[in-house]
Protein backbone atom coordinates (compact mmCIF):
# COMPACT_ATOMS: atom_id res chain seq x y z
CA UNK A 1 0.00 0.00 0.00
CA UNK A 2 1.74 3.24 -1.06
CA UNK A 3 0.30 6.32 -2.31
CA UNK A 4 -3.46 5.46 -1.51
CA UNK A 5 -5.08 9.08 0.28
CA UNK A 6 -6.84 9.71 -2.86
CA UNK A 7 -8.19 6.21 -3.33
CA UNK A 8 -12.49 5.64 -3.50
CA UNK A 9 -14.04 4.66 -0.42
CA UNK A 10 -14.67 1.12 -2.95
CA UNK A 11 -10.86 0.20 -3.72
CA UNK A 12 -9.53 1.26 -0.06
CA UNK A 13 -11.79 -1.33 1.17
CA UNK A 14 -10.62 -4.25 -1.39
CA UNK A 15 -6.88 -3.29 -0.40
CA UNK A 16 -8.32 -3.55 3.54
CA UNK A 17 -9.76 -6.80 2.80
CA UNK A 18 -6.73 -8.60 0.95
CA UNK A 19 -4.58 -7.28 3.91
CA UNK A 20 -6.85 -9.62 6.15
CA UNK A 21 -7.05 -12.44 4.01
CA UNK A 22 -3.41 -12.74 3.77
CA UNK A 23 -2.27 -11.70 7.32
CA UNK A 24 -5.55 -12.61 8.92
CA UNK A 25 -5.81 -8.97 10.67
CA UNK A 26 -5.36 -5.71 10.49
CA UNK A 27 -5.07 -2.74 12.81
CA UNK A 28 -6.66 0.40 12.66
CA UNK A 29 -3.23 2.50 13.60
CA UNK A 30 -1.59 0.68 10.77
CA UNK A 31 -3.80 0.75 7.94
CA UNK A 32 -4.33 5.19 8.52
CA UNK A 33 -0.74 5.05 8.22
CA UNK A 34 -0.65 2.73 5.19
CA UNK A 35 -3.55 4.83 3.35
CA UNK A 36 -2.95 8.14 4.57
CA UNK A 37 -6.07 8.48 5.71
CA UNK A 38 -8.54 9.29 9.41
CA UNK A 39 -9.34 6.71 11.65
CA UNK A 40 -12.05 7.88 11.78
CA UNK A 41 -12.40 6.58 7.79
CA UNK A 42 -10.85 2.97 8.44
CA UNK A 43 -13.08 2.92 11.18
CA UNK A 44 -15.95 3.01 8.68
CA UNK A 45 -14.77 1.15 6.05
CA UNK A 46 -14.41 -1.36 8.37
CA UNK A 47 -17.74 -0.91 9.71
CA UNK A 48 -18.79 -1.35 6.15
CA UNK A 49 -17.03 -4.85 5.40
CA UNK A 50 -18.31 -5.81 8.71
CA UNK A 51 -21.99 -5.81 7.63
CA UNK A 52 -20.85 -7.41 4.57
CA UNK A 53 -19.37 -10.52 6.64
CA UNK A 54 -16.14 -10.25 4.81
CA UNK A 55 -14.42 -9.30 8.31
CA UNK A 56 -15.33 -9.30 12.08
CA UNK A 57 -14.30 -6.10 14.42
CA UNK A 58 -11.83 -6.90 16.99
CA UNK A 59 -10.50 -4.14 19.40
CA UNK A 60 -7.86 -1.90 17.63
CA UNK A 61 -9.01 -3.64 14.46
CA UNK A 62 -10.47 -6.59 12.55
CA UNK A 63 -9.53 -10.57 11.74
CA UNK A 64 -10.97 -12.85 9.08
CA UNK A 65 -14.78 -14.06 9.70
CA UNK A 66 -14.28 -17.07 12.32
CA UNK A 67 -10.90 -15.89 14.48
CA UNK A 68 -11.66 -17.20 18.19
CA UNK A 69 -13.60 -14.92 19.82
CA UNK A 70 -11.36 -16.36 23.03
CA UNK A 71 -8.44 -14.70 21.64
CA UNK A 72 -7.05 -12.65 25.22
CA UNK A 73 -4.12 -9.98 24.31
CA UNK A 74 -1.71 -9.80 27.14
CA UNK A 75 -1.70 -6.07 28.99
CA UNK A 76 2.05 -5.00 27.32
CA UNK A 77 0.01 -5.61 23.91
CA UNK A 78 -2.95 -3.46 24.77
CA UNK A 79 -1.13 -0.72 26.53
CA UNK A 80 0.20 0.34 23.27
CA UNK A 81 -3.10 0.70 21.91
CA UNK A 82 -5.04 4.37 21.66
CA UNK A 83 -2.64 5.98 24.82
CA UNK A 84 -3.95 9.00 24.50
CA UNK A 85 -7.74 8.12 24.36
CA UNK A 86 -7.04 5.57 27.46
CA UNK A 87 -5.96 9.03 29.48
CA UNK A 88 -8.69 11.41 28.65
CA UNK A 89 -10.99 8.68 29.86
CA UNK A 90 -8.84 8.43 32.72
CA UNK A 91 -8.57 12.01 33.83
CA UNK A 92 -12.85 12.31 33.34
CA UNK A 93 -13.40 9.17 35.27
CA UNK A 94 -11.17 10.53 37.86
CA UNK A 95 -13.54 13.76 38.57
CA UNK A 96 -15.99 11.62 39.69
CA UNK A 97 -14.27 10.31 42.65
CA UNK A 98 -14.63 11.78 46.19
CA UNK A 99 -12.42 11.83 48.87
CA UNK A 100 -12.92 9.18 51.49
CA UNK A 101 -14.91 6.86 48.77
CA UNK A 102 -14.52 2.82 48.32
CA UNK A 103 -14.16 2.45 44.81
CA UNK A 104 -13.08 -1.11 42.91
CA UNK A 105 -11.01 -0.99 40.02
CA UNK A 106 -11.19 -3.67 37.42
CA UNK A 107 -8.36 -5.27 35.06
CA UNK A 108 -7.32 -3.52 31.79
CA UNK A 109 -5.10 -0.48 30.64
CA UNK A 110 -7.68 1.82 30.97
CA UNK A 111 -8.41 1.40 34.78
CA UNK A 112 -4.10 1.32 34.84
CA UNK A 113 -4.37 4.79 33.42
CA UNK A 114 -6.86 6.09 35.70
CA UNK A 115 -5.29 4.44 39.01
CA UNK A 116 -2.38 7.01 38.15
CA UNK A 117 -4.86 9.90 38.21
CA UNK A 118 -6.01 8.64 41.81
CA UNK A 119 -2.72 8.89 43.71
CA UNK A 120 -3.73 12.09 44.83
CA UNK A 121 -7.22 12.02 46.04
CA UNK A 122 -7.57 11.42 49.50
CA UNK A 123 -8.75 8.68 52.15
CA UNK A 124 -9.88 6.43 49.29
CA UNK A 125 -10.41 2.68 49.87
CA UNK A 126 -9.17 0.74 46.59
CA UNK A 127 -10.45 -2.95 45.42
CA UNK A 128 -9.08 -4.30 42.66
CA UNK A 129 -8.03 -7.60 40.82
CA UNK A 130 -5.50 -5.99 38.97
CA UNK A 131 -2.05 -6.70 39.83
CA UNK A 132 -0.77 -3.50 37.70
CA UNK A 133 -2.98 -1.35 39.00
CA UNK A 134 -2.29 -2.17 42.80
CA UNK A 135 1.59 -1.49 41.66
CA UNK A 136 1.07 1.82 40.75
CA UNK A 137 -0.52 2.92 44.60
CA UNK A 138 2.66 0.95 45.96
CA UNK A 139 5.06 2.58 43.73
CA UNK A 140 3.73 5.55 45.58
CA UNK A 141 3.85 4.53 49.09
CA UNK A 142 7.20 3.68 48.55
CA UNK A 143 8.58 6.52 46.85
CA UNK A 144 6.35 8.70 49.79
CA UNK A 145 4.15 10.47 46.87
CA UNK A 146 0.80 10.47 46.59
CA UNK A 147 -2.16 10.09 49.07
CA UNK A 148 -2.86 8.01 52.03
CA UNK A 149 -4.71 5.15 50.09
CA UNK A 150 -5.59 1.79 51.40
CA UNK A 151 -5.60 -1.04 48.54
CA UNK A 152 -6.98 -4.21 48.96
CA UNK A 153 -5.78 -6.69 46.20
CA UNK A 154 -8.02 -10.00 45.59
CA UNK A 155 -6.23 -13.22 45.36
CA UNK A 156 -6.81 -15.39 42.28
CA UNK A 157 -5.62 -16.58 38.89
CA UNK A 158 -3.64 -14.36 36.94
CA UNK A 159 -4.82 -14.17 33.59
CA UNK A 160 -2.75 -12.62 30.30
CA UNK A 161 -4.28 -9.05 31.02
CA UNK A 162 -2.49 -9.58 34.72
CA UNK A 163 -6.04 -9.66 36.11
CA UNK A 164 -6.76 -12.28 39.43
CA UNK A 165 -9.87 -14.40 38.44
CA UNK A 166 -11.87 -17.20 39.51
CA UNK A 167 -13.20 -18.45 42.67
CA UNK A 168 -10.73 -16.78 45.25
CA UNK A 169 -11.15 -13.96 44.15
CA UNK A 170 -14.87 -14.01 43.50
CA UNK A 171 -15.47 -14.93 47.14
CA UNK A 172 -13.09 -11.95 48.08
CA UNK A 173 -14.81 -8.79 46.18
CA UNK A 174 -18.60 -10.27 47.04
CA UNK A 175 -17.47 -10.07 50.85
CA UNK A 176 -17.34 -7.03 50.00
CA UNK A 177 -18.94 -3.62 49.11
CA UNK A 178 -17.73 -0.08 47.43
CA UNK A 179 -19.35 3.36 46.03
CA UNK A 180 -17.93 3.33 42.89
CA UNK A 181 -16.86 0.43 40.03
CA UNK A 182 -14.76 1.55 37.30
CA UNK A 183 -14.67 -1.67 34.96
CA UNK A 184 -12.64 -2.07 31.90
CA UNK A 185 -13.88 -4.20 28.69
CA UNK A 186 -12.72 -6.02 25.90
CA UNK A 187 -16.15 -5.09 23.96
CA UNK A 188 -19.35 -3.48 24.52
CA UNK A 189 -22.32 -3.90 21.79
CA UNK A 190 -25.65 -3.24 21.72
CA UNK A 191 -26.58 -6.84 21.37
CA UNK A 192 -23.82 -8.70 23.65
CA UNK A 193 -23.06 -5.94 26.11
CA UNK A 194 -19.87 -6.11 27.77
CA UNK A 195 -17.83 -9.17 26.97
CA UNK A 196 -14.14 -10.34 27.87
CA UNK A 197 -12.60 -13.69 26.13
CA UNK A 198 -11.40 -14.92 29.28
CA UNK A 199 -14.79 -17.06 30.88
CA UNK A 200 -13.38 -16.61 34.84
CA UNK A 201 -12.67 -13.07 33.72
CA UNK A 202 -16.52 -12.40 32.91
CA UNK A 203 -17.95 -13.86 36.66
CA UNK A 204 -15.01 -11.61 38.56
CA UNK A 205 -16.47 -8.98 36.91
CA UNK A 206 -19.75 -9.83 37.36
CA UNK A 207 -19.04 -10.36 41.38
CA UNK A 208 -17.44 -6.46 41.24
CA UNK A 209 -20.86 -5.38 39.30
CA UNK A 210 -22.81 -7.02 42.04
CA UNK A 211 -20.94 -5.31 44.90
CA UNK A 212 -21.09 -1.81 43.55
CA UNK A 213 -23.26 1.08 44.15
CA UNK A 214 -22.53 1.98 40.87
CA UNK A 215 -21.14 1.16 37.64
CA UNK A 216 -18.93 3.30 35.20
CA UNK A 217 -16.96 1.19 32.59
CA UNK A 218 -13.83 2.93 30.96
CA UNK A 219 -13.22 1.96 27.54
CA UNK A 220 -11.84 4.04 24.34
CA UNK A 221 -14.15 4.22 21.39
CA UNK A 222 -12.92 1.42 19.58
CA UNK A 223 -14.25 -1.16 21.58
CA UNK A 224 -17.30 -0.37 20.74
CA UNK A 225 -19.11 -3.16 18.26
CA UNK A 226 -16.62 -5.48 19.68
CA UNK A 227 -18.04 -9.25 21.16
CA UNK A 228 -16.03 -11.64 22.79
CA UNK A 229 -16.37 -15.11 23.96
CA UNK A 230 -18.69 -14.50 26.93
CA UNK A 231 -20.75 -11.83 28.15
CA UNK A 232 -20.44 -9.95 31.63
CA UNK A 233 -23.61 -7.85 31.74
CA UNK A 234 -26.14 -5.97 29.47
CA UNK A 235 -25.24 -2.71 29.00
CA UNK A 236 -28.55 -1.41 31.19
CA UNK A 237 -26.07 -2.79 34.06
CA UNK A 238 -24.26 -0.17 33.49
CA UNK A 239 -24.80 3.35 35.49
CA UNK A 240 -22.67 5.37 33.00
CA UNK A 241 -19.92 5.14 29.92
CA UNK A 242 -16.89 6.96 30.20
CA UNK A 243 -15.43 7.17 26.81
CA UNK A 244 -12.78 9.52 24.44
CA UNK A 245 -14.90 11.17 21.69
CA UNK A 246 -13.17 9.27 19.03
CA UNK A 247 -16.82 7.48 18.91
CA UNK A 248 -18.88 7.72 15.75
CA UNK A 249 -21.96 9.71 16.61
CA UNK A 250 -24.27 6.84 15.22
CA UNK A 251 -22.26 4.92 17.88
CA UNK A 252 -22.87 7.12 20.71
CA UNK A 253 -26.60 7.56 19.29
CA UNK A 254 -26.92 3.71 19.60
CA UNK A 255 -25.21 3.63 23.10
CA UNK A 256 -27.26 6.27 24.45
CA UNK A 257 -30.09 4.17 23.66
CA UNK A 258 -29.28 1.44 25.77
CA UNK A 259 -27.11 3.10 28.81
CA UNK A 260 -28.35 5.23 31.30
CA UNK A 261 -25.51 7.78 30.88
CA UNK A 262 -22.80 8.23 28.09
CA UNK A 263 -19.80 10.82 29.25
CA UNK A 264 -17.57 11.74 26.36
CA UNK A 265 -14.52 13.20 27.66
CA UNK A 266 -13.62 16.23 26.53
């Protein structure tokens, strides 16, 4: 793919779909590069081979019809992906934390990036099953930075996102109750709702929904139209939808139809 920014909207998408065909997937950041063109456009012509059934949406991109839906990147591979969206969302989500709250933190980059914007709110109380994310508040406590925070970390299986699942730590978070959830997600669709590949992934984060006042997943714009393996909860379990506003307004029309709030950070 050379000099393609002038291609139609017709042969852009033929050169998209031979590059899945023969690699099996593409990603969004390398085919704007590639063609010169938004993501914004890759996003739709994506979008538009989707309906087709000549590709399936992945996050970051898209794989030939049939890749395993239990594919699980590891957390190095998906902190690479949309950095920038990951900390808008972070630094919104953050605002709506108070001082002296119990909030849970799930696995994922996102919730990584917003644990960083939480060292310095006070007297919080922090669950999570995320081994990265529990670094980051003792990386401060060593170092003497930060505020006094109290971190509980769940036991459990450690899964490729670094994220302690199954029964150990299920029993742990529904001993147990908070304010405030902020949940990551591998996908969130209108149809499936929030889905992860990982099975003992999806009941962990089903025991955190459960034990939360309320709900606020964190996840960039690209994850939108994206199923995995198993579902976690319909999206009307979800109190609100912290997102970058990278998301297609038919997108965030759809979403709005089936969350109870959508927060686009600015």
């Amino acid at each position: 793919m050379s000099d393609t920014s002038n291609l139609l909207a017709e042969q852009r998408r033929a050169l998209i779909l031979d590059e899945v065909r023969r690699r099996g997937g593409v990603r969004v950041n390398e085919l704007t590069q590639r063609l010169n063109v938004s993501d914004m456009t890759i996003r739709r012509d994506l979008d538009a081979l989707a309906r087709t059934g000549a590709v399936e949406k992945v996050h970051g991109g898209a794989v030939a019809p049939g890749a395993p839906l239990a594919h699980e990147p590891g957390f190095e591979a998906k902190s690479s992906l949309e950095p920038s969206a990951k900390e808008q969302i972070a630094r919104a989500a953050a605002a709506l934390v108070t001082p002296g709250s119990a909030i849970a933190l799930s696995g994922g980059t996102t919730t990584y990036a917003l644990a960083r914007h939480l060292l310095e709110i006070e007297r919080l109380t922090v669950v999570t099953n995320s081994v990265p994310v529990s670094e980051v508040f003792e990386r401060a406590r060593r170092q003497g930075t930060g505020a006094d925070t109290t971190v509980i970390l769940t036991g459990g299986v450690r899964t490729p996102s670094d994220a302690l699942v199954g029964p150990v730590a299920d029993r742990a978070i529904r001993s147990l109750r908070f304010d405030l959830l902020f949940l990551g997600a591998h996908g969130l669709s209108a149809e499936a709702g929030l889905s992860t590949p990982n099975l003992a992934e999806a009941e962990t984060n089903r025991a955190l929904i459960d034990s939360a006042r309320r709900t606020v997943v964190v996840a960039d714009h690209t994850k939108w139209g994206v199923v995995a393996l198993s579902t976690i909860a319909p999206l009307s379990a979800v109190d609100s939808w912290v997102t970058d506003p990278g998301l297609p307004s038919p997108a965030a029309a759809e979403a709005r139809t089936q969350l109870r709030e959508l927060l686009v950070a600015d």
